[in-house]
C-alpha atoms as a PDB file:
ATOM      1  CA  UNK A   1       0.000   0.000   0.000  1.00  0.00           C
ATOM      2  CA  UNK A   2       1.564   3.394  -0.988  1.00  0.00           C
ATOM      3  CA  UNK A   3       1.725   6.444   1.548  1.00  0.00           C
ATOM      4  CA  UNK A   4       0.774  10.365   0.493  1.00  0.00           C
ATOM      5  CA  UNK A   5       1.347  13.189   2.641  1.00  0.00           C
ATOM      6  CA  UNK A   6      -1.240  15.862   2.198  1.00  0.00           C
ATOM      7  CA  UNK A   7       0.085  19.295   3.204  1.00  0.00           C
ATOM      8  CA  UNK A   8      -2.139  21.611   5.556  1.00  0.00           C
ATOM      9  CA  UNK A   9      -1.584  24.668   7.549  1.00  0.00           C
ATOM     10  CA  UNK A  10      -2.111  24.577  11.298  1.00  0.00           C
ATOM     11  CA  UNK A  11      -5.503  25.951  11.429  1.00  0.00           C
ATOM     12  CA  UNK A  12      -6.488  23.340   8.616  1.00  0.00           C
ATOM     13  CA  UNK A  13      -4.857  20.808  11.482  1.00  0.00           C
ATOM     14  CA  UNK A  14      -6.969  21.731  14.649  1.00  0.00           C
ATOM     15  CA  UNK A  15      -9.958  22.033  12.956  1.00  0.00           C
ATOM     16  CA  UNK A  16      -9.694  18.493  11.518  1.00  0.00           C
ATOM     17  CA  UNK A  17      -8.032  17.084  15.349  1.00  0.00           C
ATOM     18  CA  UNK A  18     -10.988  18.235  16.154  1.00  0.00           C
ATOM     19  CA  UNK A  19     -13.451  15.941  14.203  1.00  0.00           C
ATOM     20  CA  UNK A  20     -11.260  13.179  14.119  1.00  0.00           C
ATOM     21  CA  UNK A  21     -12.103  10.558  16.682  1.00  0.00           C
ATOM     22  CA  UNK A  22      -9.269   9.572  19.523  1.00  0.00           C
ATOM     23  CA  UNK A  23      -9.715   5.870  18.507  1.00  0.00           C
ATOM     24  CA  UNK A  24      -9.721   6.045  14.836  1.00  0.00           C
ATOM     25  CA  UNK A  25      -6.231   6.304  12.046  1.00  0.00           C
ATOM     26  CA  UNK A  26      -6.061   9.460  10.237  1.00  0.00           C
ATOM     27  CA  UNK A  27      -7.310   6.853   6.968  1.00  0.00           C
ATOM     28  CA  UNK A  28      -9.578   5.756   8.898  1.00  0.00           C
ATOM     29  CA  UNK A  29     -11.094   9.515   9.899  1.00  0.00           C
ATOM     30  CA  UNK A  30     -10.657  10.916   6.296  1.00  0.00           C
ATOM     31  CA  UNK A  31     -12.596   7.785   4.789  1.00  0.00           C
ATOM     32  CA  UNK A  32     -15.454   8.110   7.518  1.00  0.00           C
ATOM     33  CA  UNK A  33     -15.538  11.745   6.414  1.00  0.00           C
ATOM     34  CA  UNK A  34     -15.102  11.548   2.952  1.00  0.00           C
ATOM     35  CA  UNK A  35     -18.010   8.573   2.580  1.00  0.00           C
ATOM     36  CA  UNK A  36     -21.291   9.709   0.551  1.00  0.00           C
ATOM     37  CA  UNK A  37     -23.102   6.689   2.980  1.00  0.00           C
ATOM     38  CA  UNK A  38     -25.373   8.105   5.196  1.00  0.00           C
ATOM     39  CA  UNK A  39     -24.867   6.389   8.666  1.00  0.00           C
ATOM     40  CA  UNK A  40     -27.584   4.364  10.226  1.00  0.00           C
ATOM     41  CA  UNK A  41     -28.397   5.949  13.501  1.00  0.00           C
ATOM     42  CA  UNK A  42     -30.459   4.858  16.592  1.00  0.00           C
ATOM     43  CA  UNK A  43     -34.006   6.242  16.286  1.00  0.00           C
ATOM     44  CA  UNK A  44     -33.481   7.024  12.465  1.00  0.00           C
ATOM     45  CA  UNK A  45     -36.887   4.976  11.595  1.00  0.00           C
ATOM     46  CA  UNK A  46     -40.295   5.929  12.254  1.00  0.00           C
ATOM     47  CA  UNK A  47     -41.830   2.951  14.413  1.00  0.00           C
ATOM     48  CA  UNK A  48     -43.779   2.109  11.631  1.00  0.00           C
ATOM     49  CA  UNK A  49     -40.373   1.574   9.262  1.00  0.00           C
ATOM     50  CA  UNK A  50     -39.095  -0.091  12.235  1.00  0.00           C
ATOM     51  CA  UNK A  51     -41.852  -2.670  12.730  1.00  0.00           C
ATOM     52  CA  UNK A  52     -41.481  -3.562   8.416  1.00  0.00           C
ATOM     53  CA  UNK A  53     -38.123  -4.083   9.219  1.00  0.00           C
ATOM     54  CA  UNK A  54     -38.102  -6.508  12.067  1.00  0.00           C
ATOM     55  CA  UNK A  55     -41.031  -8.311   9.690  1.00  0.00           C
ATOM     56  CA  UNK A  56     -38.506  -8.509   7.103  1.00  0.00           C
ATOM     57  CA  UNK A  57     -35.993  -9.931   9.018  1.00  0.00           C
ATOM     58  CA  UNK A  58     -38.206 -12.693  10.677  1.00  0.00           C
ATOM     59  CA  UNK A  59     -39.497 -13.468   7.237  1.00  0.00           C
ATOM     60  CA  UNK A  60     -36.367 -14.221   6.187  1.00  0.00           C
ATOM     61  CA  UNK A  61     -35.382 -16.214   9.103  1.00  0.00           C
ATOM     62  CA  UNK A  62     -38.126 -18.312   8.354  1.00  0.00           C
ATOM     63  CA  UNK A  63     -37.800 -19.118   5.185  1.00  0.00           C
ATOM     64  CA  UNK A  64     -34.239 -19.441   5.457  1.00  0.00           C
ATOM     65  CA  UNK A  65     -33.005 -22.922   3.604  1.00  0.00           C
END
């Protein structure tokens, strides 16, 4: 895997140490924010989109094989 260094001035710095996460890589951080994926977040569905889903999934399970 090749390496790049991106140059950026010290504001440019603290403002992205800021948003980057304490346990990610700096790859790691600039894929996360770089990604056109929207994240799936807790609470996201209405509890009707909810309930479809969890039919879905037991559907699935049940017809599995």
């Amino acid at each position: 895997m090749s390496r790049t260094s991106i140059p950026v001035d010290a504001t440019t710095k603290e403002r992205l140490d800021d948003l980057k996460r304490d346990d990610e890589t700096w790859d790691e951080f600039l894929h996360r924010v770089t990604t056109t994926e929207e994240p799936i977040e807790a609470g996201a569905w209405s509890d009707e989109e909810a309930d479809r889903a969890k039919e879905s999934i037991r559907n699935a399970r049940e017809n599995w094989g």
